[in-house]
N, C-alpha and C. Protein backbone atom coordinates (compact mmCIF):
# COMPACT_ATOMS: atom_id res chain seq x y z
N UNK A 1 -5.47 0.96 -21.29
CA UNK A 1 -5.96 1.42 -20.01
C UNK A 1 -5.81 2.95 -19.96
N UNK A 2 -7.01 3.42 -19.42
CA UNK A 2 -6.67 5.04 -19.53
C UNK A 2 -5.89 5.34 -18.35
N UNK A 3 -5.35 6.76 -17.85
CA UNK A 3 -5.10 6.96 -16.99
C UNK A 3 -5.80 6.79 -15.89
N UNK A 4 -7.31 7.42 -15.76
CA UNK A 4 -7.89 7.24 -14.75
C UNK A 4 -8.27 5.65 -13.87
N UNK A 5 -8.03 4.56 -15.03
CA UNK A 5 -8.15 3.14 -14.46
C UNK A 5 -7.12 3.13 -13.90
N UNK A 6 -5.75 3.69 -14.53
CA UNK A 6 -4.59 3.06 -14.25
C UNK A 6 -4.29 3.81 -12.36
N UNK A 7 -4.74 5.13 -12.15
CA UNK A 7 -5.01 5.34 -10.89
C UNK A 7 -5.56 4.55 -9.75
N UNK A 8 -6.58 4.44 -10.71
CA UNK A 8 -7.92 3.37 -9.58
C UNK A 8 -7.35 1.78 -9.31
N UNK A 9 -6.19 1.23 -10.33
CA UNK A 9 -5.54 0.26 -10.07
C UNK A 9 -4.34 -0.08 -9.24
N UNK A 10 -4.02 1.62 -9.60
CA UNK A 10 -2.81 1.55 -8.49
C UNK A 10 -3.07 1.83 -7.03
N UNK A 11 -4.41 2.45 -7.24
CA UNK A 11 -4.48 2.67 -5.34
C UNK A 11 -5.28 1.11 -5.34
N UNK A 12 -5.72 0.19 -5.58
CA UNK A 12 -6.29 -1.23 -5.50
C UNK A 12 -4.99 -1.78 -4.97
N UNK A 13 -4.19 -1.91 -5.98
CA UNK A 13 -2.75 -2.42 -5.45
C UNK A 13 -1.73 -1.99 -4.18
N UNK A 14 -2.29 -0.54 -3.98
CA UNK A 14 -1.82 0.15 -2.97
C UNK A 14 -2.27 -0.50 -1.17
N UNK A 15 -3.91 -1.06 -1.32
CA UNK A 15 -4.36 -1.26 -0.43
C UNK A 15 -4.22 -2.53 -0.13
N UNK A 16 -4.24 -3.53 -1.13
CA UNK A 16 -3.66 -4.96 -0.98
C UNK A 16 -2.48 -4.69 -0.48
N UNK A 17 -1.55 -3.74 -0.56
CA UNK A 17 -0.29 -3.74 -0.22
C UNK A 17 -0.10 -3.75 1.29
N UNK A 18 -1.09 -3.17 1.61
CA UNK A 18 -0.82 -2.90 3.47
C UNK A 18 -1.54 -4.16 3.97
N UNK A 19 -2.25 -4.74 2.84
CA UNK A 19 -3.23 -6.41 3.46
C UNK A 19 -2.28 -7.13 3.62
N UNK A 20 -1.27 -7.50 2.59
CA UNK A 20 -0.39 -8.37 2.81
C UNK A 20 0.88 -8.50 3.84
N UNK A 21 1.00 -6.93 4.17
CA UNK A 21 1.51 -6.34 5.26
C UNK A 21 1.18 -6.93 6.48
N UNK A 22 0.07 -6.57 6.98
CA UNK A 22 -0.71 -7.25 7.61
C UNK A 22 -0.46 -8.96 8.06
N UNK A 23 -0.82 -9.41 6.65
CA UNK A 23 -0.47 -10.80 6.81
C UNK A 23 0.68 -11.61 6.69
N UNK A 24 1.48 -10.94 6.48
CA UNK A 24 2.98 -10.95 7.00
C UNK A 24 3.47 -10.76 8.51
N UNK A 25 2.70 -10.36 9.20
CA UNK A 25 3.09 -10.14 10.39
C UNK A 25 1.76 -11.48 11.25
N UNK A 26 0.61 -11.54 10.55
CA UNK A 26 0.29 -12.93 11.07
C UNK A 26 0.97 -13.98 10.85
N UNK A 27 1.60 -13.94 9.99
CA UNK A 27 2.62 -15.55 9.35
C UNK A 27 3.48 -15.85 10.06
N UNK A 28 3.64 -14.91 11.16
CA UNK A 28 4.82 -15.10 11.95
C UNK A 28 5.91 -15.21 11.58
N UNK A 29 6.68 -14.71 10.42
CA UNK A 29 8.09 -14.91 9.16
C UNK A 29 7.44 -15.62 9.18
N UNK A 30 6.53 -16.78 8.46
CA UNK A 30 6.02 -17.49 7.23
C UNK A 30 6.43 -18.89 8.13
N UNK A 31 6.21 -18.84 8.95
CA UNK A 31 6.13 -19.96 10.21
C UNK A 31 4.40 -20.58 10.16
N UNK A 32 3.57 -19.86 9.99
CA UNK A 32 1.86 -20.58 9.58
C UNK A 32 1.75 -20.18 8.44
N UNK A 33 0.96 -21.73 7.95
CA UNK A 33 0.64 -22.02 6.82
C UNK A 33 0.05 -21.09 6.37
N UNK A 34 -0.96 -21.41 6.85
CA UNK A 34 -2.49 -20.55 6.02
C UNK A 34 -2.08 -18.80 5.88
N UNK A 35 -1.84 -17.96 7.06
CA UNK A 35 -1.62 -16.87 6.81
C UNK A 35 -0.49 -16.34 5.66
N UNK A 36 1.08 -17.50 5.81
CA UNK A 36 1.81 -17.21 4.67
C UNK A 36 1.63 -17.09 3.43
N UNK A 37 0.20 -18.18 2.75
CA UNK A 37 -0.19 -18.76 2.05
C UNK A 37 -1.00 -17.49 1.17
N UNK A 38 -1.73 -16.80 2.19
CA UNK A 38 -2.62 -16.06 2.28
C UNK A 38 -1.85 -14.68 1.46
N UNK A 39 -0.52 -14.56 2.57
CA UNK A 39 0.28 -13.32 2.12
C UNK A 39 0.84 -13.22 0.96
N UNK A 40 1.78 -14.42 0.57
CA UNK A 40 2.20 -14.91 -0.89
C UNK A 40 1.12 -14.34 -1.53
N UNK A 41 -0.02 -15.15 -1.71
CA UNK A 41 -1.87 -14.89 -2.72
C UNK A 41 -1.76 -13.25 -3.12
N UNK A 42 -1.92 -12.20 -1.74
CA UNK A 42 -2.24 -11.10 -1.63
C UNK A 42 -0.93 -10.13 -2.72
N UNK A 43 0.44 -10.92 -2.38
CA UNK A 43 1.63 -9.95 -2.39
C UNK A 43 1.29 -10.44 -4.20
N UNK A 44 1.47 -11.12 -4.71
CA UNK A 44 1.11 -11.54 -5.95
C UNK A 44 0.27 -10.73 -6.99
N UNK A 45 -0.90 -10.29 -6.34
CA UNK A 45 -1.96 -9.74 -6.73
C UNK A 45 -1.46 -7.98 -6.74
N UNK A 46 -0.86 -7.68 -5.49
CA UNK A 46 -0.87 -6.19 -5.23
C UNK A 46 0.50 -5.89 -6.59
N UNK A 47 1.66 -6.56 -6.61
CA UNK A 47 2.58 -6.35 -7.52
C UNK A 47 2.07 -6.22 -8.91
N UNK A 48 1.16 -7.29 -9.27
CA UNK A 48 0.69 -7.59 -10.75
C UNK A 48 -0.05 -6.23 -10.93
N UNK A 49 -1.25 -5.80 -9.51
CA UNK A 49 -1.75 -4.70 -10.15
C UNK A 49 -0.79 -3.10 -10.16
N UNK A 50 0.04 -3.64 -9.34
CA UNK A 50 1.14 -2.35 -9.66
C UNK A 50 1.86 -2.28 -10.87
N UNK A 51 2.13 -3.46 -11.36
CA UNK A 51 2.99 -3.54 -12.98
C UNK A 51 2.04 -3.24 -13.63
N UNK A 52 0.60 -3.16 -13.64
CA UNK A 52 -0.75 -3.13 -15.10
C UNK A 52 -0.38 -1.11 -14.94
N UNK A 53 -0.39 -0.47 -13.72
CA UNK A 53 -0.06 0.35 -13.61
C UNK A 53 0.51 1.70 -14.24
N UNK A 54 1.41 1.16 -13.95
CA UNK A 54 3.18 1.63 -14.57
C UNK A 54 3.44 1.07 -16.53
N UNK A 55 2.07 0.44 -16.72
CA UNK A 55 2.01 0.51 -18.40
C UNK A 55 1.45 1.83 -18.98
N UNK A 56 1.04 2.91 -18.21
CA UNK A 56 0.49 3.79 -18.25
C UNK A 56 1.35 5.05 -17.34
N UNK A 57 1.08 4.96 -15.72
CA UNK A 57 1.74 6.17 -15.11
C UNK A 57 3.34 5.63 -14.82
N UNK A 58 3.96 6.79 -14.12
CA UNK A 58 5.83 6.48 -14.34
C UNK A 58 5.97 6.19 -13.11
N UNK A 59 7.31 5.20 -13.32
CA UNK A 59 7.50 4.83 -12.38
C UNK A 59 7.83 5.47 -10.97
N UNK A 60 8.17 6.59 -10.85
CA UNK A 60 8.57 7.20 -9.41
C UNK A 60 7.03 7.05 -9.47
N UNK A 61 6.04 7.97 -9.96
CA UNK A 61 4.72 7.95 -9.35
C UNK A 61 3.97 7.18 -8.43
N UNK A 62 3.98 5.68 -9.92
CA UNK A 62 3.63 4.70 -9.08
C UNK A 62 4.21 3.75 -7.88
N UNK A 63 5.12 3.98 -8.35
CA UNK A 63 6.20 2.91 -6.97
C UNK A 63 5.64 3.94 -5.93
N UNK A 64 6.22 5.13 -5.67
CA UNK A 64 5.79 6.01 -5.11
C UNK A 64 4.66 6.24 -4.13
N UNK A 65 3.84 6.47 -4.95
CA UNK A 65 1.97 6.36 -4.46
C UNK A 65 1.97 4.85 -3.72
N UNK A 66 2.37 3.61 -4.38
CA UNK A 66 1.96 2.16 -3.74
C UNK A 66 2.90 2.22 -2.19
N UNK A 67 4.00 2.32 -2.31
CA UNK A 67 4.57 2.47 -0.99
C UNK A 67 3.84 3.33 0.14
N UNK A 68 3.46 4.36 -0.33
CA UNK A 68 2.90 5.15 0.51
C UNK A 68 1.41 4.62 1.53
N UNK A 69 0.46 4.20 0.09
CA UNK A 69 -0.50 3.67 0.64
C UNK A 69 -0.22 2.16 1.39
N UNK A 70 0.60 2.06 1.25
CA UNK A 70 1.12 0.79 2.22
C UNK A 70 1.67 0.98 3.17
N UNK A 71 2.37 2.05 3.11
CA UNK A 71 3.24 2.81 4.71
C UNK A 71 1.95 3.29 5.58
N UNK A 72 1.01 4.39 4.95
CA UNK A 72 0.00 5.06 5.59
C UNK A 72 -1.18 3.90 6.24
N UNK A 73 -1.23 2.49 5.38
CA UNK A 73 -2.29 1.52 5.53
C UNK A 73 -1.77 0.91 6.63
N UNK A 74 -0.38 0.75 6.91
CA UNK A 74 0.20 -0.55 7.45
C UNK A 74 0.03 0.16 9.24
N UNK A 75 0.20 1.70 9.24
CA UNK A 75 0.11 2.38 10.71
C UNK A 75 -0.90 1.93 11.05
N UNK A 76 -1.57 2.60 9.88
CA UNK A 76 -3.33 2.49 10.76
C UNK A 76 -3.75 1.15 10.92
N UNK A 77 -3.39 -0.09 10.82
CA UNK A 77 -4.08 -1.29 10.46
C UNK A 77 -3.33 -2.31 11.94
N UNK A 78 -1.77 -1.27 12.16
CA UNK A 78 -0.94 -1.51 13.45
C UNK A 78 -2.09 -1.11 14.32
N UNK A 79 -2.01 0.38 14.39
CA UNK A 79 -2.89 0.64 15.56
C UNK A 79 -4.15 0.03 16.02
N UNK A 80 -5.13 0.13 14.87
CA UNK A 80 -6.42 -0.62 15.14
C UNK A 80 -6.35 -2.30 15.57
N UNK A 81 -5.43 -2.70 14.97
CA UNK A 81 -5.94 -4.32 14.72
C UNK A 81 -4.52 -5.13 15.51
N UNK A 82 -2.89 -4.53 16.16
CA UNK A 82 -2.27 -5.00 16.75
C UNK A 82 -1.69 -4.42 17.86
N UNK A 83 -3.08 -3.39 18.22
CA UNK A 83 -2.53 -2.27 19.40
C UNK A 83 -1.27 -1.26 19.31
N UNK A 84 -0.66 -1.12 18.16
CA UNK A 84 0.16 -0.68 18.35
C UNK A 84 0.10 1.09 18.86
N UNK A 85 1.27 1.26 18.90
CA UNK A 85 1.12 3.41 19.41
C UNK A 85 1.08 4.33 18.53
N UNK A 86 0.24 5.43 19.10
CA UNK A 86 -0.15 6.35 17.84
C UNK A 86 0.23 7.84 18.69
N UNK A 87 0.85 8.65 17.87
CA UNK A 87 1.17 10.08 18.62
C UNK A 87 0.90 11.21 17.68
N UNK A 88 1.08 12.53 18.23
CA UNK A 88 0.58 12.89 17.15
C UNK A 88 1.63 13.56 16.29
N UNK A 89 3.34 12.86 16.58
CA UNK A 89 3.93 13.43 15.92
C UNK A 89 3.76 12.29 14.18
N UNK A 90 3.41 10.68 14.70
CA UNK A 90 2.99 9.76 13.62
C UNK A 90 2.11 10.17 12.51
N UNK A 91 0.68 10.81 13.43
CA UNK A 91 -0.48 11.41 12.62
C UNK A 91 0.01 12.68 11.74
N UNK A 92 1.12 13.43 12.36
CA UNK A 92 1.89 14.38 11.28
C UNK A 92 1.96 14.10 10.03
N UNK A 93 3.18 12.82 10.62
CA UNK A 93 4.05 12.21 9.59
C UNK A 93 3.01 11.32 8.22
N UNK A 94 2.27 10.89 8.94
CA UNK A 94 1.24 10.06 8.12
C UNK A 94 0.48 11.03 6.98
N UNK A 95 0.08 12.42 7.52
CA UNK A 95 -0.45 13.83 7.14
C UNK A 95 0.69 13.87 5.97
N UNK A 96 1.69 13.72 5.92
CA UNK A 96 2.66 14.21 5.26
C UNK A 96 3.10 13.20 3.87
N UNK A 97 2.95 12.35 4.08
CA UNK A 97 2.74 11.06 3.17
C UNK A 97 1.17 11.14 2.46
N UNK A 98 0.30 11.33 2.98
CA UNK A 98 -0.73 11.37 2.18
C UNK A 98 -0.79 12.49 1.46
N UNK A 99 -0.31 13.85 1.94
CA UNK A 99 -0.34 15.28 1.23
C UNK A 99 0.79 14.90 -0.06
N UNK A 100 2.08 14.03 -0.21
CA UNK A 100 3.06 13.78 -0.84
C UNK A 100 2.33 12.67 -1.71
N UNK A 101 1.52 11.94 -1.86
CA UNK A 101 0.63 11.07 -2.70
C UNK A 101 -0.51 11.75 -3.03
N UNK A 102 -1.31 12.41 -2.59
CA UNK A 102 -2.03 13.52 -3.50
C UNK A 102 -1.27 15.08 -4.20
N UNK A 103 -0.25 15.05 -3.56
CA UNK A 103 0.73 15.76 -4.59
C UNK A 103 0.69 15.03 -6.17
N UNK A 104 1.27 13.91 -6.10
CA UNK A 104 1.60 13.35 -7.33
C UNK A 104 0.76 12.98 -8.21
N UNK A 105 -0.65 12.70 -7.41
CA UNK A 105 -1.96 12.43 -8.13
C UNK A 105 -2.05 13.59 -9.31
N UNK A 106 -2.56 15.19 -8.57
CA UNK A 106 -2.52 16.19 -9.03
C UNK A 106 -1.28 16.86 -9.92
N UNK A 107 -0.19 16.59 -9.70
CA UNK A 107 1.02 17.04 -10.74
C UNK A 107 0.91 16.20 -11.49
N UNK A 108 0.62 14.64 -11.78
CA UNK A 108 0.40 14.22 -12.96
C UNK A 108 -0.75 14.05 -13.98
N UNK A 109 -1.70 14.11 -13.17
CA UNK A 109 -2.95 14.99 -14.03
C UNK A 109 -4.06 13.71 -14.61
């Protein structure tokens, strides 16, 4: 895998990461079937493509980058889709996590 797949796999895994997020909080703690079922499926998938990853970029990077896009996915996916609150000291903070994951993109080349 070249680097550039191994990018494009880790932000894949990055975004499943905030799906399963997501569906973790429909499962109610894993109280319904289908959504737990669903989350297990998702969390499965986002890990595997984070380990194909990390056969290529290092690990702070990638752990790194996947958390992030799961921290930055999981706000926005609160706000839109479970009402949650948005300020603009969040939109900072969120600013600041994405500038710290395109940091690492660019320092590792």
């Amino acid at each position: 895998m070249t680097t550039n797949m191994a990018w494009i796999v880790l932000v894949i895994a990055g975004v499943l990461e905030f799906i399963w997020a997501a569906g973790l909080k429909q499962s109610e703690g894993f109280s319904k079937l289908w959504p737990s079922v669903f989350t297990i499926a998702v969390m499965a998938v986002s890990f595997y493509l984070l380990s194909l990853s990390m056969k290529v970029l290092p690990i702070g990077v990638s752990y790194t980058v996947w958390t992030g896009i799961g921290a930055v996915g999981s706000v926005v996916v609160g706000y839109f889709f479970f009402h949650e609150s948005m300020s603009v000291m969040k939109l900072l903070c969120l600013a600041l996590i994405v500038g710290g994951i395109l940091g690492l993109k660019f320092a590792e080349g």
